[in-house]
Protein backbone atom coordinates (compact mmCIF):
# COMPACT_ATOMS: atom_id res chain seq x y z
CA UNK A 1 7.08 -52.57 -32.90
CA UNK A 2 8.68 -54.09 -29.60
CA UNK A 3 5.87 -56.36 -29.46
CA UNK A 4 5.21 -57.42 -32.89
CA UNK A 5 8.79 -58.53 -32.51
CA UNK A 6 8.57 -60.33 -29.10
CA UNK A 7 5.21 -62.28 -30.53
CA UNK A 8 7.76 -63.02 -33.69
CA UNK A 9 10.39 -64.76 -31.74
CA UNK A 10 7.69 -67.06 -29.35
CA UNK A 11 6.83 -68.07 -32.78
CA UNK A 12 9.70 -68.78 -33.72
CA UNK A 13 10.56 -70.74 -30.30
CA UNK A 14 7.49 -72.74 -30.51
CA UNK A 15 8.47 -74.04 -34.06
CA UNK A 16 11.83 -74.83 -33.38
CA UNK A 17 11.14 -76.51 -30.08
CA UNK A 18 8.33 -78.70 -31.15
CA UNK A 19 9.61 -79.21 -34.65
CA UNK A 20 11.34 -82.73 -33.94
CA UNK A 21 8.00 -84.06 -32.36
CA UNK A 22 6.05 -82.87 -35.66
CA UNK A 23 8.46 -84.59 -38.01
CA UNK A 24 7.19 -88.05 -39.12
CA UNK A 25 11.08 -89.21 -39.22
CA UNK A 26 12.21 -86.86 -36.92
CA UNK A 27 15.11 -85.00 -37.86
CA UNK A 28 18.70 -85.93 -37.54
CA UNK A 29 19.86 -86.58 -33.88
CA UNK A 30 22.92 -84.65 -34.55
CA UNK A 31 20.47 -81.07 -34.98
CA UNK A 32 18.46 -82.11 -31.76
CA UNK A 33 21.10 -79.61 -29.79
CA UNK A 34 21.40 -76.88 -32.42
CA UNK A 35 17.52 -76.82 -32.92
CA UNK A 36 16.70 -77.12 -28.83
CA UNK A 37 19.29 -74.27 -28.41
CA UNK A 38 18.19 -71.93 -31.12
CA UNK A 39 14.45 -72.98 -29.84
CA UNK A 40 15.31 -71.60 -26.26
CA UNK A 41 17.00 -68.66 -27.21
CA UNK A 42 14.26 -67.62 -29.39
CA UNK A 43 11.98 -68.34 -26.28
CA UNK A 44 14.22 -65.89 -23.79
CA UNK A 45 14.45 -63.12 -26.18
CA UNK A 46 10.87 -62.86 -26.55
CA UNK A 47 10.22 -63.13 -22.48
CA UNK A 48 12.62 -60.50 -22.53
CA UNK A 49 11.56 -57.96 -24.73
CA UNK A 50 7.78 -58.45 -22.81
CA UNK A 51 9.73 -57.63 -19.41
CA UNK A 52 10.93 -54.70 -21.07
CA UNK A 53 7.53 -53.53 -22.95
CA UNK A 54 5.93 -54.33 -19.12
CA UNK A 55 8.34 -52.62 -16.76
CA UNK A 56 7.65 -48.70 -16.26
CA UNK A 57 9.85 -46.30 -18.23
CA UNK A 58 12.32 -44.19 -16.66
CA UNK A 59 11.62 -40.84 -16.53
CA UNK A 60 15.00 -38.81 -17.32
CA UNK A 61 15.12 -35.20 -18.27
CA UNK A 62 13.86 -35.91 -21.79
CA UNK A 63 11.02 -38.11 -20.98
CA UNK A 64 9.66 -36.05 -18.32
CA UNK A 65 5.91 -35.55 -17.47
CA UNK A 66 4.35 -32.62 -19.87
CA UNK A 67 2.44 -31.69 -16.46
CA UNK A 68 5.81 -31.13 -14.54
CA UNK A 69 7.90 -29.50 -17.18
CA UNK A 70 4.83 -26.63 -17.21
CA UNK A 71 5.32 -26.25 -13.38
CA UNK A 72 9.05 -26.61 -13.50
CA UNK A 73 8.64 -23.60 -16.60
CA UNK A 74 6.13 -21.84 -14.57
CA UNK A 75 8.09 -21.67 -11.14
CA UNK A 76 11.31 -19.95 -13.25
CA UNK A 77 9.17 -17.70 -15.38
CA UNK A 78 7.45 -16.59 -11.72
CA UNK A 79 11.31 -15.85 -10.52
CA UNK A 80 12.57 -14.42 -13.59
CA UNK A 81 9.85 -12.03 -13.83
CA UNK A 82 10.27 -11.26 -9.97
CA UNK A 83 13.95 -10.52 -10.75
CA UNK A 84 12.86 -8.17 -13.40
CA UNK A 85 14.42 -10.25 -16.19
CA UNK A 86 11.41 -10.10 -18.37
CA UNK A 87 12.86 -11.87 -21.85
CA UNK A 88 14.12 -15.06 -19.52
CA UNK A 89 10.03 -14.71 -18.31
CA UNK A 90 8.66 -14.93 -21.28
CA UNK A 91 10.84 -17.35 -22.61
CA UNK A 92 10.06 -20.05 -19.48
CA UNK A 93 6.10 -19.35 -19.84
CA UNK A 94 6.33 -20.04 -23.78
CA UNK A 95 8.25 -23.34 -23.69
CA UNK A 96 5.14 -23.87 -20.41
CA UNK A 97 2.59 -23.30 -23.15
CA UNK A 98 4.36 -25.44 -25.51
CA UNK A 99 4.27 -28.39 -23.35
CA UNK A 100 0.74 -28.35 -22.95
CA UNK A 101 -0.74 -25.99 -25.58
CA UNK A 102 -3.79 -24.13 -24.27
CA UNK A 103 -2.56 -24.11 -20.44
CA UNK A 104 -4.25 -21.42 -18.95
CA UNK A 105 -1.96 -20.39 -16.04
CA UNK A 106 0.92 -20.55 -18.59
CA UNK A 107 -1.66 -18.00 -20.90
CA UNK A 108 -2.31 -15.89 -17.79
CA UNK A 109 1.53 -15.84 -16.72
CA UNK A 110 2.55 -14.78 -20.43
CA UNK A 111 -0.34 -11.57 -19.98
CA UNK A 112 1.32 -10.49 -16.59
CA UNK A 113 5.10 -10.75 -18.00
CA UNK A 114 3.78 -8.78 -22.08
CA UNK A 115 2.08 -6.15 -19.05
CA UNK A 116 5.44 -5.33 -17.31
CA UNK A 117 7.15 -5.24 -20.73
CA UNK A 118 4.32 -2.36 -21.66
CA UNK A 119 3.25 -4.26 -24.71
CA UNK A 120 -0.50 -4.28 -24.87
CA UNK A 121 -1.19 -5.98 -27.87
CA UNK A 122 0.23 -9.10 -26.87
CA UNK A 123 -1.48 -9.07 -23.23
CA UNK A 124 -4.82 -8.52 -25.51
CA UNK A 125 -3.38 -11.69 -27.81
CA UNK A 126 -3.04 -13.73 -24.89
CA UNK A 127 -6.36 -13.04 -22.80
CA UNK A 128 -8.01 -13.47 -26.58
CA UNK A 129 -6.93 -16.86 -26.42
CA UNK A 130 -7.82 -18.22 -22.96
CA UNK A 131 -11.48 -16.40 -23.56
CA UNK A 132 -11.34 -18.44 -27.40
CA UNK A 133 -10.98 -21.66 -24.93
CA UNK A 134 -12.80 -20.54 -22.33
CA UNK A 135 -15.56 -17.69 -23.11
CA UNK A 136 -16.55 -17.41 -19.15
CA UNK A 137 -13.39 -16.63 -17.67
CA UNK A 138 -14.17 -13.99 -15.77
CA UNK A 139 -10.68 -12.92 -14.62
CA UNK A 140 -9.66 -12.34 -18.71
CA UNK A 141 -12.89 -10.83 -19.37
CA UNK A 142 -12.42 -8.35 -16.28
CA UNK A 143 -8.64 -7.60 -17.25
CA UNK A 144 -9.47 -7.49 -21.29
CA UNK A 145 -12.11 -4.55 -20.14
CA UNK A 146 -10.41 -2.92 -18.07
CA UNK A 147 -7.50 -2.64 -21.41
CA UNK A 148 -10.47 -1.48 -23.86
CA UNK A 149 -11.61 0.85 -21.18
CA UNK A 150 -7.87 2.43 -20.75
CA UNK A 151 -7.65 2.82 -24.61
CA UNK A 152 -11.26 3.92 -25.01
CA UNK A 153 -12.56 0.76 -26.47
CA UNK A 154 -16.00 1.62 -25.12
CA UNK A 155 -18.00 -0.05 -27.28
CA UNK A 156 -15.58 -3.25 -26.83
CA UNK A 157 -15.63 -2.23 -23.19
CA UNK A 158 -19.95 -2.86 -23.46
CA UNK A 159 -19.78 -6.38 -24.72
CA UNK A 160 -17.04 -7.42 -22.46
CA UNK A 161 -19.49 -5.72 -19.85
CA UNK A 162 -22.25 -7.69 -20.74
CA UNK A 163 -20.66 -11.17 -20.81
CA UNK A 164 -19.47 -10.29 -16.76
CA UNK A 165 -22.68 -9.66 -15.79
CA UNK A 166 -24.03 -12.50 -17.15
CA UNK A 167 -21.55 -14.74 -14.79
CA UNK A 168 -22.06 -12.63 -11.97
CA UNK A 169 -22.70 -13.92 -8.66
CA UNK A 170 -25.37 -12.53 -6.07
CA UNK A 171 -22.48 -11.00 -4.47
CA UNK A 172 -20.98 -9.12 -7.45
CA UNK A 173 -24.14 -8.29 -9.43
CA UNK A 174 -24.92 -5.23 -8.35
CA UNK A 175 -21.96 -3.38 -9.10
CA UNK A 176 -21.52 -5.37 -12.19
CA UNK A 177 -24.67 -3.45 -13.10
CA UNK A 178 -23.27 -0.34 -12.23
CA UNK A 179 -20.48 -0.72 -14.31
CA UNK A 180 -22.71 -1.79 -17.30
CA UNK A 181 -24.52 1.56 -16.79
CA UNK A 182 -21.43 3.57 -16.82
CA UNK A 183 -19.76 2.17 -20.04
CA UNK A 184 -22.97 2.44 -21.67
CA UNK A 185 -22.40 5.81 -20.94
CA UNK A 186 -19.15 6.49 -22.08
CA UNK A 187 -19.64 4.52 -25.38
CA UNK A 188 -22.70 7.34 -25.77
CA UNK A 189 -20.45 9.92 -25.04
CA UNK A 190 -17.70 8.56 -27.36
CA UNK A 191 -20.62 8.36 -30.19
CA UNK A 192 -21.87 11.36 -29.66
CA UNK A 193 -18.18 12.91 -30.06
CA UNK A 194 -17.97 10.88 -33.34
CA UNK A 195 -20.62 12.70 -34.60
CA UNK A 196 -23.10 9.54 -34.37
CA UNK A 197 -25.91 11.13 -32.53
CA UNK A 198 -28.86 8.17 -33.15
CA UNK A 199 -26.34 5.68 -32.16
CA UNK A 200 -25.54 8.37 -28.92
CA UNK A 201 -29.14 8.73 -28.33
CA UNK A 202 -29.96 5.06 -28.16
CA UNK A 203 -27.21 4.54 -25.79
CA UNK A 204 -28.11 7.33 -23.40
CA UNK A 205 -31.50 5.91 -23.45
CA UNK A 206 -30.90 2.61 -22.41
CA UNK A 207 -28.44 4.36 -19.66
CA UNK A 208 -31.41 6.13 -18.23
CA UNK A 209 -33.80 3.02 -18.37
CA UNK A 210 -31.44 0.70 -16.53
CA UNK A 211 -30.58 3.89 -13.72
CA UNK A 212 -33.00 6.27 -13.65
CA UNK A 213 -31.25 8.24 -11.53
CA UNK A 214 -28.59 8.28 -13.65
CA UNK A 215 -27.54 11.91 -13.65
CA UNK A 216 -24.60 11.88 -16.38
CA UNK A 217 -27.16 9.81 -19.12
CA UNK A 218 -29.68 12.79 -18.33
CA UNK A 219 -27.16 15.41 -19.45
CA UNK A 220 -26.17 12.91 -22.67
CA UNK A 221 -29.66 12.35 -23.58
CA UNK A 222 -30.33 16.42 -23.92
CA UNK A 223 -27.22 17.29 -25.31
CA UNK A 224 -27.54 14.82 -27.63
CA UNK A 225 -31.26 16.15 -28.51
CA UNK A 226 -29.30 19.61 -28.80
CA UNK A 227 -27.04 18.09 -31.68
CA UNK A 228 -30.32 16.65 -33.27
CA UNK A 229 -31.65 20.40 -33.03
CA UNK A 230 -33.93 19.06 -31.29
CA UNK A 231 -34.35 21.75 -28.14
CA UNK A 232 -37.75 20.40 -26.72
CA UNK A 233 -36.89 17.25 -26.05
CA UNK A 234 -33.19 18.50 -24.88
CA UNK A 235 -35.27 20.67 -22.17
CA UNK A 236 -37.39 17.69 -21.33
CA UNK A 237 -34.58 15.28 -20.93
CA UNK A 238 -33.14 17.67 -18.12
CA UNK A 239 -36.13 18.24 -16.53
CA UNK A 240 -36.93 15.21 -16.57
CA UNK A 241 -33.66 14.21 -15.08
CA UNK A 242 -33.94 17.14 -12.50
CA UNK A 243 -37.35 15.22 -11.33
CA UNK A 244 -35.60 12.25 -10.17
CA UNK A 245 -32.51 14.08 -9.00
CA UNK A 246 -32.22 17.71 -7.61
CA UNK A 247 -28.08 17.99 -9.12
CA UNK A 248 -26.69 21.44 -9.77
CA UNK A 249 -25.83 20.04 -13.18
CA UNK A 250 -28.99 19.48 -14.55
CA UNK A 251 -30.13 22.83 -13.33
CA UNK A 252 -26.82 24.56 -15.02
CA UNK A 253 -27.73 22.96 -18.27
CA UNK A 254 -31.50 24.53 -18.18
CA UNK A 255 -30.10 27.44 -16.77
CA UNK A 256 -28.10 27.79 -19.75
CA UNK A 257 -30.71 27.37 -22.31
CA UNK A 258 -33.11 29.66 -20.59
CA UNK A 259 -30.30 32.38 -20.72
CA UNK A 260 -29.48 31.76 -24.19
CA UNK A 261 -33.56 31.91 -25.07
CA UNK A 262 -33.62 35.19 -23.36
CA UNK A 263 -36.13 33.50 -20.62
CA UNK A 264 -35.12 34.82 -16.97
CA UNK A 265 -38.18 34.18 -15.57
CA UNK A 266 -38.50 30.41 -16.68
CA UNK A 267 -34.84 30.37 -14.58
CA UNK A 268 -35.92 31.43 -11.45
CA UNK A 269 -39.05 28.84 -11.83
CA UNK A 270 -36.47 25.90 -12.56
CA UNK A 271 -34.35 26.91 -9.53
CA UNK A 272 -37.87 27.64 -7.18
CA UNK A 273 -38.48 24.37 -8.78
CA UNK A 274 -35.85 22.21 -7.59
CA UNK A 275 -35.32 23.23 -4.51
CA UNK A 276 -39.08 22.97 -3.45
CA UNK A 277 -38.33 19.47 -4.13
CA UNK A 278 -35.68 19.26 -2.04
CA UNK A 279 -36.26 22.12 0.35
CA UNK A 280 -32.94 22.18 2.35
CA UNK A 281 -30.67 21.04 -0.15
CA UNK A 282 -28.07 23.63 0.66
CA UNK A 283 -26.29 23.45 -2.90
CA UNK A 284 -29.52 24.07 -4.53
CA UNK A 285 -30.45 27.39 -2.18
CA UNK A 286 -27.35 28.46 -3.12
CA UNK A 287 -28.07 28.29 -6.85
CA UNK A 288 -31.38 30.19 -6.35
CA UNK A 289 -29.62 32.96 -4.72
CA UNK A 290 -26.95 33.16 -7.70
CA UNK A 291 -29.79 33.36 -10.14
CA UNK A 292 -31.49 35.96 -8.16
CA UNK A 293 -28.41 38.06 -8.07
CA UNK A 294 -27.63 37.45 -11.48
CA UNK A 295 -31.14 38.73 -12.80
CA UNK A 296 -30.09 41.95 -9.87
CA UNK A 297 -32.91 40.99 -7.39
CA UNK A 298 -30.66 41.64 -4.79
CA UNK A 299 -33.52 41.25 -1.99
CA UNK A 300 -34.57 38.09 -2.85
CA UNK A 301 -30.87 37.09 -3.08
CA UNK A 302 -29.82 39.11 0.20
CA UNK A 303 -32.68 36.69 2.06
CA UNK A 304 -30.97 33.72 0.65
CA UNK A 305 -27.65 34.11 1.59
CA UNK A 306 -28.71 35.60 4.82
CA UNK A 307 -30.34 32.83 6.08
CA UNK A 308 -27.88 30.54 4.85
CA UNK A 309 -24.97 32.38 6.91
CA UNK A 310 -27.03 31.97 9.81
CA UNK A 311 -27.16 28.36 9.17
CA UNK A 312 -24.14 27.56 8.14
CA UNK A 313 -21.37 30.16 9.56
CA UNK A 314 -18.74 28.13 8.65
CA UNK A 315 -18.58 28.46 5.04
CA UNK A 316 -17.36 31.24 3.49
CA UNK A 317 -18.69 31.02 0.43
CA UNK A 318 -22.01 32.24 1.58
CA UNK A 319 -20.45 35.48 3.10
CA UNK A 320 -18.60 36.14 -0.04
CA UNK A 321 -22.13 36.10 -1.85
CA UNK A 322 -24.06 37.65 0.71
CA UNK A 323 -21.13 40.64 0.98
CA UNK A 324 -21.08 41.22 -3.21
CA UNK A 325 -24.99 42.06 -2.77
CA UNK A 326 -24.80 43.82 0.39
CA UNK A 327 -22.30 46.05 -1.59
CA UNK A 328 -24.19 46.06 -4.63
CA UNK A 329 -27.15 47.43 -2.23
CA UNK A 330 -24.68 50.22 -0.90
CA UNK A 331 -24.30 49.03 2.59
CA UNK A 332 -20.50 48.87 2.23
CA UNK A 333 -19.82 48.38 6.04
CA UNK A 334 -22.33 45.25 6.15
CA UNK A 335 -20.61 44.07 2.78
CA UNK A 336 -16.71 44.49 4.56
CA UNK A 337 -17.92 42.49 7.97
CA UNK A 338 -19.39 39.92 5.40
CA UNK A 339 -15.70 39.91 3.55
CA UNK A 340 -14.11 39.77 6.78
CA UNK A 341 -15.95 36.36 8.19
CA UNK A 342 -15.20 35.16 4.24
CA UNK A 343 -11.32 35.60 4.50
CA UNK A 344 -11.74 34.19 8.24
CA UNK A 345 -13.19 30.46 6.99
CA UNK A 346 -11.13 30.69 3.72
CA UNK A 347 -10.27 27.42 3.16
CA UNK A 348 -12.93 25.93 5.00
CA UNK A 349 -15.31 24.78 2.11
CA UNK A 350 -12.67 25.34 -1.03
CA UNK A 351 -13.58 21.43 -2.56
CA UNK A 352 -17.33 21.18 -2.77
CA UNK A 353 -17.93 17.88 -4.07
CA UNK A 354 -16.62 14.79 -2.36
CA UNK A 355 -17.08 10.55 -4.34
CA UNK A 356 -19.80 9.00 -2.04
CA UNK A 357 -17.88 5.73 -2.66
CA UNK A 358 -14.46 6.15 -2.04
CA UNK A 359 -14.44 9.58 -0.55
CA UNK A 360 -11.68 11.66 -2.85
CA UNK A 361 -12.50 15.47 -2.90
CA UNK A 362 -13.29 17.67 -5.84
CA UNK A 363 -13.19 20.79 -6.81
CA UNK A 364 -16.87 20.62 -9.53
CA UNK A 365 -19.33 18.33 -10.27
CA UNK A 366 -17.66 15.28 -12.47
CA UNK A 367 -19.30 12.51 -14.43
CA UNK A 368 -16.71 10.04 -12.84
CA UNK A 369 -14.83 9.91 -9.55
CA UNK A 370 -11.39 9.83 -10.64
CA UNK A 371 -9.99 7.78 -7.82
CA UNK A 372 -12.29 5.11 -7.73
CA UNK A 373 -13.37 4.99 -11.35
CA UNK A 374 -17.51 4.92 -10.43
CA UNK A 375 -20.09 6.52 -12.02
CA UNK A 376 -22.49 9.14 -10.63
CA UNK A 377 -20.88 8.95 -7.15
CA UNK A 378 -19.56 12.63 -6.67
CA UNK A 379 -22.14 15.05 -5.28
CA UNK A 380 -21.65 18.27 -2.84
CA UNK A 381 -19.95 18.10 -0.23
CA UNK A 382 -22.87 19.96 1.91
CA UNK A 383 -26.00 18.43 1.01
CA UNK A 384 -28.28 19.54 3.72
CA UNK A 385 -28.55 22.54 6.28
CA UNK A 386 -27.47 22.62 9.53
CA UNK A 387 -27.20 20.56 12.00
CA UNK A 388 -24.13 19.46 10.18
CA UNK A 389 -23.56 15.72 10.96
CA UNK A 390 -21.31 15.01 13.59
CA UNK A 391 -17.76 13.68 13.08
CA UNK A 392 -17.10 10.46 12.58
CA UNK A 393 -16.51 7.82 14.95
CA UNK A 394 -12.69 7.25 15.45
CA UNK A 395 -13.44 3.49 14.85
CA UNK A 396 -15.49 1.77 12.82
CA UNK A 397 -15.47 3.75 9.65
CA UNK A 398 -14.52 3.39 6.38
């Protein structure tokens, strides 16, 4: 509008200054003056108002920058929030987004302030709209799965999953993989408890096909078959399973159905089975002595605790065993020197399974660590016979 007018009043000027020179009579002598003055004030107002449209605006308090009234908003949220003043927080990083709609620190910021307030639905509201501007933001894809994960989302968990893997980098692949592997499983499991076994069964499937020594999608898979009524195949999953990976749970689980089948034989040849695969896998000589005294072949199960409190002195557990049989067998001062050496290690082996990742003890076999959150990481403590492995170094380790 400014300049409409400014090109308005050079009009304007022009006219009135060269008006007497376009006159054939000229005009009057005594309008010379007015006209020449009107002519030249037309002619300064209109330099004027260009000055003005030319010269950079001021910027007060009103007319400030969009950019620095988000970091100005973004810097008190950031304090508030510190300060534990979460409304005042909120309140800064929503007049942020309003300045520049979209802004995704101002997003982000609103997330963290909704998280300390406890209200998950808006921290999901928020991370849906920076992934609806930006779908490969990893950081809101990581944090929005971690959320369904917490409220047992899985199958939300496995597409968020999916979409983090595919912007992986070399680095983080792998255990983006992983993770893919384990919410796969726990959307199987959640199916499964929903009474959706095809849907459980596909899932487990693809578990075992992307790990195949996944040891928790073995157990799925034939439990799953079990729902089906579909024994065989539940036998053959574990088996299977047990092939790849000699773990007291798969060998529990056909230990189980053998028992209910009324088949002791076919669980001694599982447990002979296993551990001729891994032959001094202490855990699984263990199990073969339990299912020897169990079925009351106390010799066979004497010889297997025997030599594995020879080996291993230092757990008790094996002279608690070995002194039940030797009881059993009616040597009761053999079975109270076994007892005795028992009470004397108590303690020394009372959490068997330890997280191969992140270390946290046990007390049984668990699908998940429940430190670290990984799948498939916990196994036995004592994995193979004597020589133990030495301590570890006092530097250097994790």
């Amino acid at each position: 509008m400014a300049a409409w007018l400014s090109f308005l009043l050079l009009f304007l000027a022009a006219i009135l200054l060269f008006l007497p020179f376009l006159h054939p009579s000229g005009p009057p002598a005594r309008l010379l003056p007015l006209l020449g003055a009107f002519g030249l004030g037309a002619l300064a107002a209109s330099l004027l108002t260009l000055v003005t449209l030319m010269r950079p605006r001021r910027r007060g308090a009103e007319a400030r920058d969009p950019r620095e009234e988000v970091e100005a908003h973004l810097a008190r949220g950031a304090r508030a929030r510190e300060a534990g003043r979460l409304d005042e927080a909120i309140q800064h990083h929503a007049r942020a987004l309003e300045a520049e709609e979209g802004h995704a620190r101002a997003l982000f910021a609103l997330a963290e302030d909704y998280e300390a307030a406890g209200e998950a639905a808006m921290v999901r509201e928020h991370l849906r709209r920076i992934l609806a501007r930006n779908p490969a933001e990893t950081r809101a894809l990581a944090w929005l799965r971690g959320l369904s994960m917490a409220e047992g989302r899985w199958e939300e968990a496995l597409d968020l999953q999916r979409r983090l893997l595919r912007q992986a980098t070399d680095a983080t692949r792998a255990q983006e993989k992983a993770s893919l592997v384990g919410i796969r499983y726990e959307a199987g499991k959640a199916a499964l408890g929903e009474g959706r076994c095809h849907d459980a069964q596909r899932l487990f499937q693809e578990t075992i096909r992307d790990d195949a020594n996944f040891v928790p999608g073995y157990l799925g898979l034939g439990d799953t078959y079990q729902a089906l009524g579909r024994r065989r195949e539940a036998v053959r999953a574990w088996q299977q399973g047990l092939e790849r990976v000699s773990a007291l749970p798969l060998l529990h689980r056909l230990e189980q159905y053998e028992r209910r089948e009324g088949h002791p034989g076919e669980m001694i040849q599982v447990a002979q089975r296993a551990l001729a695969r891994a032959p001094d896998d202490v855990t699984l000589t263990v199990h073969l002595g339990l299912v020897y005294a169990e079925l009351s072949m106390l010799d066979e199960a004497a010889e297997q605790f025997e030599r594995l409190a020879a080996l291993a002195p230092e757990i008790g557990t094996f002279h608690a065993h070995l002194g039940s049989l030797l009881e059993r067998r009616g040597k009761i001062p053999e079975a109270l020197a076994e007892y005795g050496e028992a009470l004397r290690s108590l303690g020394a082996f009372d959490l068997p399974c330890r997280c191969l990742e992140c270390g946290a003890a046990a007390p049984r076999w668990v699908d998940r660590c429940e430190r670290c959150g990984r799948w498939n990481t916990v196994r036995s403590v004592t994995r193979t016979l004597p020589p133990l492995p030495p301590p570890p170094p006092p530097h250097g380790g994790r």
